[in-house]
Each structure stands twice: as C-alpha cells, then as structure tokens.
Protein backbone atom coordinates (compact mmCIF):
# COMPACT_ATOMS: atom_id res chain seq x y z
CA UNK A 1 139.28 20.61 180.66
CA UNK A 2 138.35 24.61 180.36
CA UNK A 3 139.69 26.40 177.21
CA UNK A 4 141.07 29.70 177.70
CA UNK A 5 140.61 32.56 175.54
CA UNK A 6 142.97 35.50 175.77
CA UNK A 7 139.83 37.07 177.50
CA UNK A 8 139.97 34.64 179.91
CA UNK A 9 143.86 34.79 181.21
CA UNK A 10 143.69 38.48 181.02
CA UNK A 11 141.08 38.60 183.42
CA UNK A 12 143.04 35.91 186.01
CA UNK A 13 146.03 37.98 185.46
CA UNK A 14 144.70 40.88 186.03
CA UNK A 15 145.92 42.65 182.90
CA UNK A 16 144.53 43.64 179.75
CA UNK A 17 144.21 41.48 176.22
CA UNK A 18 147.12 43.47 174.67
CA UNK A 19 149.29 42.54 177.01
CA UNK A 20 148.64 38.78 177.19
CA UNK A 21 148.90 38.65 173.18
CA UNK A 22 152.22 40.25 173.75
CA UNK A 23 153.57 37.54 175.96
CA UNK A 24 151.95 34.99 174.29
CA UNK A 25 153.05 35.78 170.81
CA UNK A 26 156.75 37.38 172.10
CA UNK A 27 156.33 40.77 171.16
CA UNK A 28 155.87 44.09 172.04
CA UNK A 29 157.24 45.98 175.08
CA UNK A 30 155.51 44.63 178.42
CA UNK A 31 156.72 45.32 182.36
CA UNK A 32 157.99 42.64 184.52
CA UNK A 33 155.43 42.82 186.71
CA UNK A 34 153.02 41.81 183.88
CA UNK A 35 154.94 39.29 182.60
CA UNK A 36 155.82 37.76 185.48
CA UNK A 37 151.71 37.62 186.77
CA UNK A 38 151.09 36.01 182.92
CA UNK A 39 153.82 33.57 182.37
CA UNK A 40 152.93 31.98 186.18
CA UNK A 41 149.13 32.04 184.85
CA UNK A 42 150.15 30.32 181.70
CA UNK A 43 152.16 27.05 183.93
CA UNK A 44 149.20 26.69 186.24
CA UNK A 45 146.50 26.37 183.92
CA UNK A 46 148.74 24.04 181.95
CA UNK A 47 149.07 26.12 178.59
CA UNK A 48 151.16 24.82 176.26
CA UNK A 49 153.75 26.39 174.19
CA UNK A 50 152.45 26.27 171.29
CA UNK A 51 151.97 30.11 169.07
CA UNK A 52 148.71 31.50 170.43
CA UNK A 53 145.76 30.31 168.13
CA UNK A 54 144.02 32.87 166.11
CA UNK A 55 140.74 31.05 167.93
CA UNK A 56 141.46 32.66 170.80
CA UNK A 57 141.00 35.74 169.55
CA UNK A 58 137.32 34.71 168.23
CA UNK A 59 136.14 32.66 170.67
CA UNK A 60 135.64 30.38 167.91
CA UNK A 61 135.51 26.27 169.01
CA UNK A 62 136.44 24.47 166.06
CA UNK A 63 134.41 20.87 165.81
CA UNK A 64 136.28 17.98 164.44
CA UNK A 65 134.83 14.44 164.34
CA UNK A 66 136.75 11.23 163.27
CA UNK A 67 134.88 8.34 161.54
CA UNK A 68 136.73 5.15 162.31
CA UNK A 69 136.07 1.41 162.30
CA UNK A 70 135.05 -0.17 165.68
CA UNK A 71 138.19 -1.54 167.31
CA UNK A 72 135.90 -4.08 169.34
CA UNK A 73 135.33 -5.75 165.97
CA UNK A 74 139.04 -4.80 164.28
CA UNK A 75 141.49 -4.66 166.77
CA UNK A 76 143.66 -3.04 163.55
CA UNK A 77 142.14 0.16 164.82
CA UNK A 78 143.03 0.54 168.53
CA UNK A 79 146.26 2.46 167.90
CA UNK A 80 143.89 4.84 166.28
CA UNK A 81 142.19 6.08 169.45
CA UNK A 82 145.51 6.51 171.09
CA UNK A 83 146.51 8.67 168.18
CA UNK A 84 143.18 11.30 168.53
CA UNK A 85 144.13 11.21 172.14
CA UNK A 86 147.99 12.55 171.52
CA UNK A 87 146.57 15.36 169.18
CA UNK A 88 143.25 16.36 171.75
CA UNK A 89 146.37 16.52 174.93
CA UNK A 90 148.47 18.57 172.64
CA UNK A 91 146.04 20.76 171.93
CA UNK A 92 144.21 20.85 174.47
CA UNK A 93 144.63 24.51 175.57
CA UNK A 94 142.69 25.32 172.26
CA UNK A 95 139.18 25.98 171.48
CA UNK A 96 138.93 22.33 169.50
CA UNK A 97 136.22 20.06 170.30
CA UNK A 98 137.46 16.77 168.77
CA UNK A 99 134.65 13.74 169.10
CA UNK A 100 135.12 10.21 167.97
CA UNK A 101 132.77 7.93 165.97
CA UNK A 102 132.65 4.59 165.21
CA UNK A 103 131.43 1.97 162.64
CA UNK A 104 131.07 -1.66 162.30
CA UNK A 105 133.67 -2.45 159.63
CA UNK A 106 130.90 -5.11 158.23
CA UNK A 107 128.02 -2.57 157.66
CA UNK A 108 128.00 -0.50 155.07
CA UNK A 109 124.69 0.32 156.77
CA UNK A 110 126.64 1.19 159.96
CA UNK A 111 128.99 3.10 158.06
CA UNK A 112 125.82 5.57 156.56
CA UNK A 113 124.25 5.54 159.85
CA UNK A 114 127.20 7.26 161.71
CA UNK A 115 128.25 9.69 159.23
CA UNK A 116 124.62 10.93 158.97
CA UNK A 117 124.54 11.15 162.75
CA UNK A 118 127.92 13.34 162.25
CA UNK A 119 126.66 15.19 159.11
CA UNK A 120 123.62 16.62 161.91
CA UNK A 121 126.37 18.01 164.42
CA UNK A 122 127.62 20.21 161.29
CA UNK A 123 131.05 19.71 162.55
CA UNK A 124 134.38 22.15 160.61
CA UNK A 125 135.81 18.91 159.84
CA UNK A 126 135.67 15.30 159.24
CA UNK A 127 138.69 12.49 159.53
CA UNK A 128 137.31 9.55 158.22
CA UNK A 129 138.14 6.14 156.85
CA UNK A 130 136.19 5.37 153.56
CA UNK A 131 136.02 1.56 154.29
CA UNK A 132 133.39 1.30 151.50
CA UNK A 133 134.02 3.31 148.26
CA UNK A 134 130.35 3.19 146.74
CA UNK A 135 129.04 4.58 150.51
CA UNK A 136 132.11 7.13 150.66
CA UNK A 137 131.24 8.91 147.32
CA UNK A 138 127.87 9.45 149.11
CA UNK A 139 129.13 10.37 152.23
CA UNK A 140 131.76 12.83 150.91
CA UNK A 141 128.99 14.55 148.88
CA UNK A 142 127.15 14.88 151.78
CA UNK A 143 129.84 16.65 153.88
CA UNK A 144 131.18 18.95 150.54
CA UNK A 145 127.45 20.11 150.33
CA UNK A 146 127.53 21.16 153.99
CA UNK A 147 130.57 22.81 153.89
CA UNK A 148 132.72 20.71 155.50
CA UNK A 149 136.22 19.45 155.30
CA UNK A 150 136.39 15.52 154.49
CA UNK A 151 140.04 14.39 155.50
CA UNK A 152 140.93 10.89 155.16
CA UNK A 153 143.53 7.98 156.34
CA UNK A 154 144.45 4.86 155.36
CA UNK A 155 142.29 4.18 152.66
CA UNK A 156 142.64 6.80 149.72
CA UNK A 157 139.90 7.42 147.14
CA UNK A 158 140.26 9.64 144.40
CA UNK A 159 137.69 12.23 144.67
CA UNK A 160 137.60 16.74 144.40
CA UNK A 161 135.71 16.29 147.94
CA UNK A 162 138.47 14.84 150.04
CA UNK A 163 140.81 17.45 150.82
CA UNK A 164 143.87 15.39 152.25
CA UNK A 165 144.95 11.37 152.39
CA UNK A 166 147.02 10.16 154.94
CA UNK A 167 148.88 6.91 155.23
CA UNK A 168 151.06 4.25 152.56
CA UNK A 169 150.58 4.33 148.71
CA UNK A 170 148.85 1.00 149.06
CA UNK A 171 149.78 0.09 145.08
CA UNK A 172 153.39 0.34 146.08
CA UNK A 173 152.58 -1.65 149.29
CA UNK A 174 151.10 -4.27 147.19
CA UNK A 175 154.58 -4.03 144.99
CA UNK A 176 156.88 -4.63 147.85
CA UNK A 177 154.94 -7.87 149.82
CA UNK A 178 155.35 -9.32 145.88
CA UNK A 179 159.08 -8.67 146.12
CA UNK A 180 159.12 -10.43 149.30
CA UNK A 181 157.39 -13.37 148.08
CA UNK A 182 159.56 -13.74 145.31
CA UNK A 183 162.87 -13.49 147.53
CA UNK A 184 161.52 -16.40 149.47
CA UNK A 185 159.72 -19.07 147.65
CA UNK A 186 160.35 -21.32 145.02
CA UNK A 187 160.23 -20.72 141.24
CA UNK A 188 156.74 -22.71 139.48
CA UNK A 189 154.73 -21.94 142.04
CA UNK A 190 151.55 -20.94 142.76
CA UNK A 191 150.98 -18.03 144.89
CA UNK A 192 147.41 -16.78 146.72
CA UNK A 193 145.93 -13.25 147.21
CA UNK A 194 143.63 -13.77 149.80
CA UNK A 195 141.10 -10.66 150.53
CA UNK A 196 139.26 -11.60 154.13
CA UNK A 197 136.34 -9.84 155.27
CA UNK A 198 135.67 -6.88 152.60
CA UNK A 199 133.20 -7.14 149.55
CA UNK A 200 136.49 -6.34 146.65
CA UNK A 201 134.80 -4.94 144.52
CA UNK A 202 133.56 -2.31 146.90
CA UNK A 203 137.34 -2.44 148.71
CA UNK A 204 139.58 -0.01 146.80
CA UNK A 205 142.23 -0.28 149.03
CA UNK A 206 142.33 -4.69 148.64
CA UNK A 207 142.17 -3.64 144.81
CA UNK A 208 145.44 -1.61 145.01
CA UNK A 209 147.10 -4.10 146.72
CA UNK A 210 146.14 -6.68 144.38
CA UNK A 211 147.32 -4.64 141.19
CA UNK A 212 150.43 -3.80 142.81
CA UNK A 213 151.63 -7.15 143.32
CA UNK A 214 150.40 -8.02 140.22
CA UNK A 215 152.07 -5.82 138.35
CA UNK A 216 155.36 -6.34 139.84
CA UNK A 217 155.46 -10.05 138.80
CA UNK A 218 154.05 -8.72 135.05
CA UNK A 219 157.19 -6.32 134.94
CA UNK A 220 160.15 -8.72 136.30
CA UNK A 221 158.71 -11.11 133.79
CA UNK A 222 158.86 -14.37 136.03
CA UNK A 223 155.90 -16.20 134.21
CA UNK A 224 156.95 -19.31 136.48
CA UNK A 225 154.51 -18.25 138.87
CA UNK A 226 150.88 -18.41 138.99
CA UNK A 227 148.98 -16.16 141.20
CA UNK A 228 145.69 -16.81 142.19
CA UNK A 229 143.02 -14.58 143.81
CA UNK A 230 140.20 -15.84 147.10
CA UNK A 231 138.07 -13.71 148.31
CA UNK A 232 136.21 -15.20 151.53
CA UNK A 233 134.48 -14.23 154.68
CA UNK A 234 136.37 -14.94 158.22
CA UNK A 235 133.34 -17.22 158.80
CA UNK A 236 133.93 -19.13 155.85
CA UNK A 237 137.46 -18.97 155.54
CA UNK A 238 138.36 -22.51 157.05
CA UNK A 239 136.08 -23.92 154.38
CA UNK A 240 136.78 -22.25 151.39
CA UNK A 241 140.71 -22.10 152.02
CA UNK A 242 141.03 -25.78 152.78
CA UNK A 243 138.94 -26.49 149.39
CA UNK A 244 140.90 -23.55 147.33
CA UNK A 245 144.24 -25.59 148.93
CA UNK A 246 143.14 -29.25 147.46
CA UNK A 247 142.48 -27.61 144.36
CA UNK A 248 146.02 -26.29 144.11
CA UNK A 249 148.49 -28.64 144.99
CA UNK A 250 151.34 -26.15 144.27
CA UNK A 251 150.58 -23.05 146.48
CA UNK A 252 154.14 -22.18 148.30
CA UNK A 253 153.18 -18.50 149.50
CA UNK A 254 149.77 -16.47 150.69
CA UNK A 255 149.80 -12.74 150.70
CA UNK A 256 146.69 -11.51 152.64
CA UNK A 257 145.77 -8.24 151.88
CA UNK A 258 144.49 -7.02 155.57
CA UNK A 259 145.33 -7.58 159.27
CA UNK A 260 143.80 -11.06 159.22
CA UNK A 261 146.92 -13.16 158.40
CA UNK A 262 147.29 -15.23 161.63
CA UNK A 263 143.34 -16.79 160.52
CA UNK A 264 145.13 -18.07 157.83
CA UNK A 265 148.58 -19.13 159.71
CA UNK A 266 145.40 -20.85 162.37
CA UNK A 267 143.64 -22.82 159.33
CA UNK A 268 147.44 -23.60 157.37
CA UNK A 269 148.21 -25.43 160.95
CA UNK A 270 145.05 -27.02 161.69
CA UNK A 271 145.25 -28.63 158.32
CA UNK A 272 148.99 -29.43 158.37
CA UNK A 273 149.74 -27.33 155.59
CA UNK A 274 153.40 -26.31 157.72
CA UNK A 275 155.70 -25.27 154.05
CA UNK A 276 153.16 -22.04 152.89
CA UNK A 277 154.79 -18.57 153.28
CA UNK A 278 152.45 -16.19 154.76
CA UNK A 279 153.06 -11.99 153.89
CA UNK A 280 150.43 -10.12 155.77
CA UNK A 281 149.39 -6.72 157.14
CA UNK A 282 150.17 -4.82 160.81
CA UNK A 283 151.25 -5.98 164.30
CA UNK A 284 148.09 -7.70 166.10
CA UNK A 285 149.13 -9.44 168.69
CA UNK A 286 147.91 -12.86 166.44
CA UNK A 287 150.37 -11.52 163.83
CA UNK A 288 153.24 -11.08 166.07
CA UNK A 289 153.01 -14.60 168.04
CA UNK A 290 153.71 -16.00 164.43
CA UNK A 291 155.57 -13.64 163.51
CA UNK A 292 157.88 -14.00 166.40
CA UNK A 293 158.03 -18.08 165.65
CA UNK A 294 158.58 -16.92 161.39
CA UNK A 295 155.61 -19.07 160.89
CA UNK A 296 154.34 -15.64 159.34
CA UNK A 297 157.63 -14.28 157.54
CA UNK A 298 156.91 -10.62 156.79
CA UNK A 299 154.73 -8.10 158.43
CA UNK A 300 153.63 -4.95 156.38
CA UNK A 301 153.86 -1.84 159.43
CA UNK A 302 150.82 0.60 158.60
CA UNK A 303 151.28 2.90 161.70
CA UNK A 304 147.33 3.74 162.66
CA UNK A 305 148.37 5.79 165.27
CA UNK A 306 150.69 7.76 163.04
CA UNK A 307 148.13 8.09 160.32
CA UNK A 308 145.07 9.22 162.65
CA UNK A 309 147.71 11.77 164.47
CA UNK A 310 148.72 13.62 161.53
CA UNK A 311 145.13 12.93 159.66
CA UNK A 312 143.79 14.68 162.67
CA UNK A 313 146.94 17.64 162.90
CA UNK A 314 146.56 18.84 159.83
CA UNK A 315 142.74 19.97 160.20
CA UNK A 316 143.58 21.14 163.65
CA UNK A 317 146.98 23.41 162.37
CA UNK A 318 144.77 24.68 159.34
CA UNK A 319 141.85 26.15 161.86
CA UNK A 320 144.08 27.59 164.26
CA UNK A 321 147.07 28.48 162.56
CA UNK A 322 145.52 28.96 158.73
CA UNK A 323 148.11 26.52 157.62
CA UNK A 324 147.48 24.76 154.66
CA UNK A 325 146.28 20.76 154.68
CA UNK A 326 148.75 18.83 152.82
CA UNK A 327 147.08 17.13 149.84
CA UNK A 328 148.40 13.41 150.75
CA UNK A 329 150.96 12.42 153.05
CA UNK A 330 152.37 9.34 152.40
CA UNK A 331 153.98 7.35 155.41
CA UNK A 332 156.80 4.92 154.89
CA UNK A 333 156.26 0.93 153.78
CA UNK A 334 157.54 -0.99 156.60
CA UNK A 335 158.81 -4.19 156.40
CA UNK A 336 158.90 -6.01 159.74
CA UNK A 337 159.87 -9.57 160.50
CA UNK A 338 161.33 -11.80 163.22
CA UNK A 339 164.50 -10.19 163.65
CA UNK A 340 163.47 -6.36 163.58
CA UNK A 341 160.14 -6.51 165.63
CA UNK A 342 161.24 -5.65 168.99
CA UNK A 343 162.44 -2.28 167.72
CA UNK A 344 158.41 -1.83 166.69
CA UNK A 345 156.92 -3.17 169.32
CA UNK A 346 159.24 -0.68 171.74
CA UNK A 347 157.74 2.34 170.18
C-alpha cells in the first residue's frame, strides 16, 4: 500500500503543505472549502487518525526488521506474526517499512545467519528474540556498532545494547508455577524441572525459570520436597523421561519450562504414568486438549502476540512521534486452567 507524505495529499487536494499540516495536526485557521477537499482525501486513501508523523515531513521511511523463531518448527510463535501484522495495518499510512525474519529455534547457526542477513539491510531498528544468549551478545554488538536499535521480547538479557524488553519477569514466572505445584501435590515428593529442546546453559530464560521456582521452595522452607532437574531433546525425551521416571519412584508433579508440556502429558500416558501433575507454558492447541481434560492442570499465558505488538510499537512511536522506548515492559503472569480457558481462547 502507497505511503503518503504531506507532499503527496497536498498535491491530490489541490492545496498547499501548510494547509494539510493544519488539518492534520488541528490547528491553524483553514477555509471550508479546504478542509472539506482534505478531510474527503484523508477517508479515501484510508488515513488513519493517528497525529501526523514527523516522517512525513522528511520523507524519511523508517526500516524495522523482527528476528523471530520459525513458527513451522515452534508453533509457540504464530501469534507473533499476527501481532507485526496489527502494528504494520495500524500504521500503515506511515513511512515504516516493517520486514519479518525468521530462525530455526535449533540453530544457533540459523540464528547468526539471519541476523547477519538483517545487519546488511542496515535497518533503524531491530525486534528480536535472543533465543541463544552466547550468539545474542554477538549479535547485539553487531547491531550497537551499526547504529541500530536492538529491541527485544520474551526472552530478556541483561546487556547496555538492548534498549527495551518486552514480555513476563520469567524469575517470577518460575515463582508462581512452584506455588502451583505446591497447592496441588502431596508433601515428600519429588518434583521434575524438565527443560525440552534448548542447550540450558546457553537458555537464560529456562535458567530464570528454574531459579525462580527454586527459590520459592528455599524461602517457604518445605524441605519435604525434592526437586530434580532433566534436560533432554524432544527426540530423546521418551527415552530419557521413562528412565529418569524408574529412577524416581516418587515424582508427583513436572513443571516444564517451555511450550512442550503435552510431549510430556503424550510419554506420562503411553507409559501409564496417569497420577503426575503437569505445570507448563502457553496455549498450543496440544496444551489445551489436556488442558481442557485437567490432564495438564495449569497453563502459564505468555501472550506472543501482545509481546511482539508492543515490542514492535514502541520502536515505531519513538521514530515517528520521538517518544521515548520504555526500558522493559513487563506483561502480566497468567494462570490459565480448565475452568478459565474459554475466556483466553475467545480473545
């Protein structure tokens, strides 16, 4: 879709630049007739009423590029796409070139690859997701070097070159799934952390969520639990949970620290294992079939959409309007099961 400049719907309207500021912005005297000829320009090319951006006054196309996970290989990160799409329609009468990249959440390979492809279209702005924390320290140096904004969501990493966080304080996350578990199961008991799919020690977000849970059963002082960490691949998960399980003959609850909870709730039922609470991460559709039966009892909500929206909002905002990026935006813990899912699964 074109972008107009004020250059551009003066000449339509036949009128000069001063005058379409003036309507656009509310002030100044202007005749009727001239408002009349600019307002009907302004419905038919679909401008929105948003304050005129200072873009428009430059010419000035702002580049943004968001560095995501592939959702063919996550489905965690479809709402993302959706979310990039609600900010590129609402701003769509702007000068902002918004393009989307994607990684395999596997490859820390991958991950390089694409961010040096973006790093050569020397966008204004990057909103990316620093799956790997080693390859993100790179990456961010890379971008801060080049002059350009790093952003991130979801995951958070501590570092001068990232400019804003959105998404939950995963720590406190990691706190709440542990109060769960301990409303629901049995005292002496033993309880898994099970990370799926991410190397942890290159995983800061798996870390926080360990340490939070951790810590909350280390400050209630219930020593009558034991909590035990696995850290597997989804190819080797059957295997290595089924053996972890024999080992263990007291295991009563599972958190799992990302969206993969129903390939646990799949092994836990193949091997008959029917009494194990299960506390995971985000509404698959996997997770909500067993959600829905309370084979998996709580759901952690970690709004993607909401995340890459406002990730992506801010940066836009702070070109056009010189409004300044928040430092972190924290979005709310939610705690879906059985009995509240509809109302998430509606919006």
């Amino acid at each position: 879709m074109k972008k107009y400049t004020i250059k551009d719907i003066a000449e339509l309207a036949g009128v000069s630049k001063g005058t379409v500021d003036r309507v656009i912005h509310n002030r100044g005297k202007v005749s009727q007739k001239a408002l009349d000829k600019v307002k009907k320009l302004l419905e038919e090319i679909d401008y929105q009423p948003n304050p005129m951006a200072r873009n428009l006054k430059n010419n000035k196309v702002y580049k943004i590029c968001v560095v995501l996970p592939n959702p063919e290989e996550d489905s965690f990160w479809e709402p993302c796409i959706n979310g990039v799409n609600q900010a590129i329609q609402e701003f769509k009468s702007f000068l902002v070139d918004i393009k989307l990249f994607f990684y395999s959440p596997n490859s820390t390979k991958s991950f390089q690859d694409v961010n040096n492809k973006v790093l050569d279209l020397s966008p204004d702005a990057v909103l990316l997701t620093p799956l790997f924390y080693k390859e993100s320290i790179l990456v961010a140096n890379n971008y801060k070097s080049a002059g350009i904004i790093v952003s991130t969501f979801n995951n958070q990493i501590d570092l001068e070159q990232i400019v804003s966080f959105v998404g939950q304080d995963l720590h406190q996350s990691g706190r709440v799934a542990a109060r769960l578990m301990h409303m629901i199961l049995p005292k002496k008991s033993d309880i898994i952390i099970c990370h799926i799919d991410e190397t942890f020690n290159n995983a800061i977000h798996m870390q926080r969520k360990e340490k939070g849970f951790r810590d909350y059963f280390e400050e209630v002082g219930d020593l009558e639990y034991s909590i035990l960490t696995i850290n597997v691949n989804k190819e080797n998960l059957n295997k290595s949970l089924n053996k972890f399980l024999k080992s263990k003959d007291n295991v009563s609850g599972i958190f799992v620290t990302t969206s993969k909870a129903f390939n646990v709730v799949e092994i836990l039922q193949e091997s008959n294992y029917k009494n194990i609470k299960v506390i995971g991460y985000d509404l698959l559709n996997e997770n909500i079939n067993f959600l829905k039966k309370n084979i998996i009892s709580f759901l952690i909500h970690q709004s993607p959409k909401a995340q890459t929206y406002l990730g992506l909002t801010y940066l836009i905002e702070h070109f056009l309007f010189n409004k300044d990026i928040p430092n972190q935006k924290l979005l709310p813990i939610d705690i879906v099961n059985s009995e509240n899912l509809s109302s998430y699964i509606e919006n």
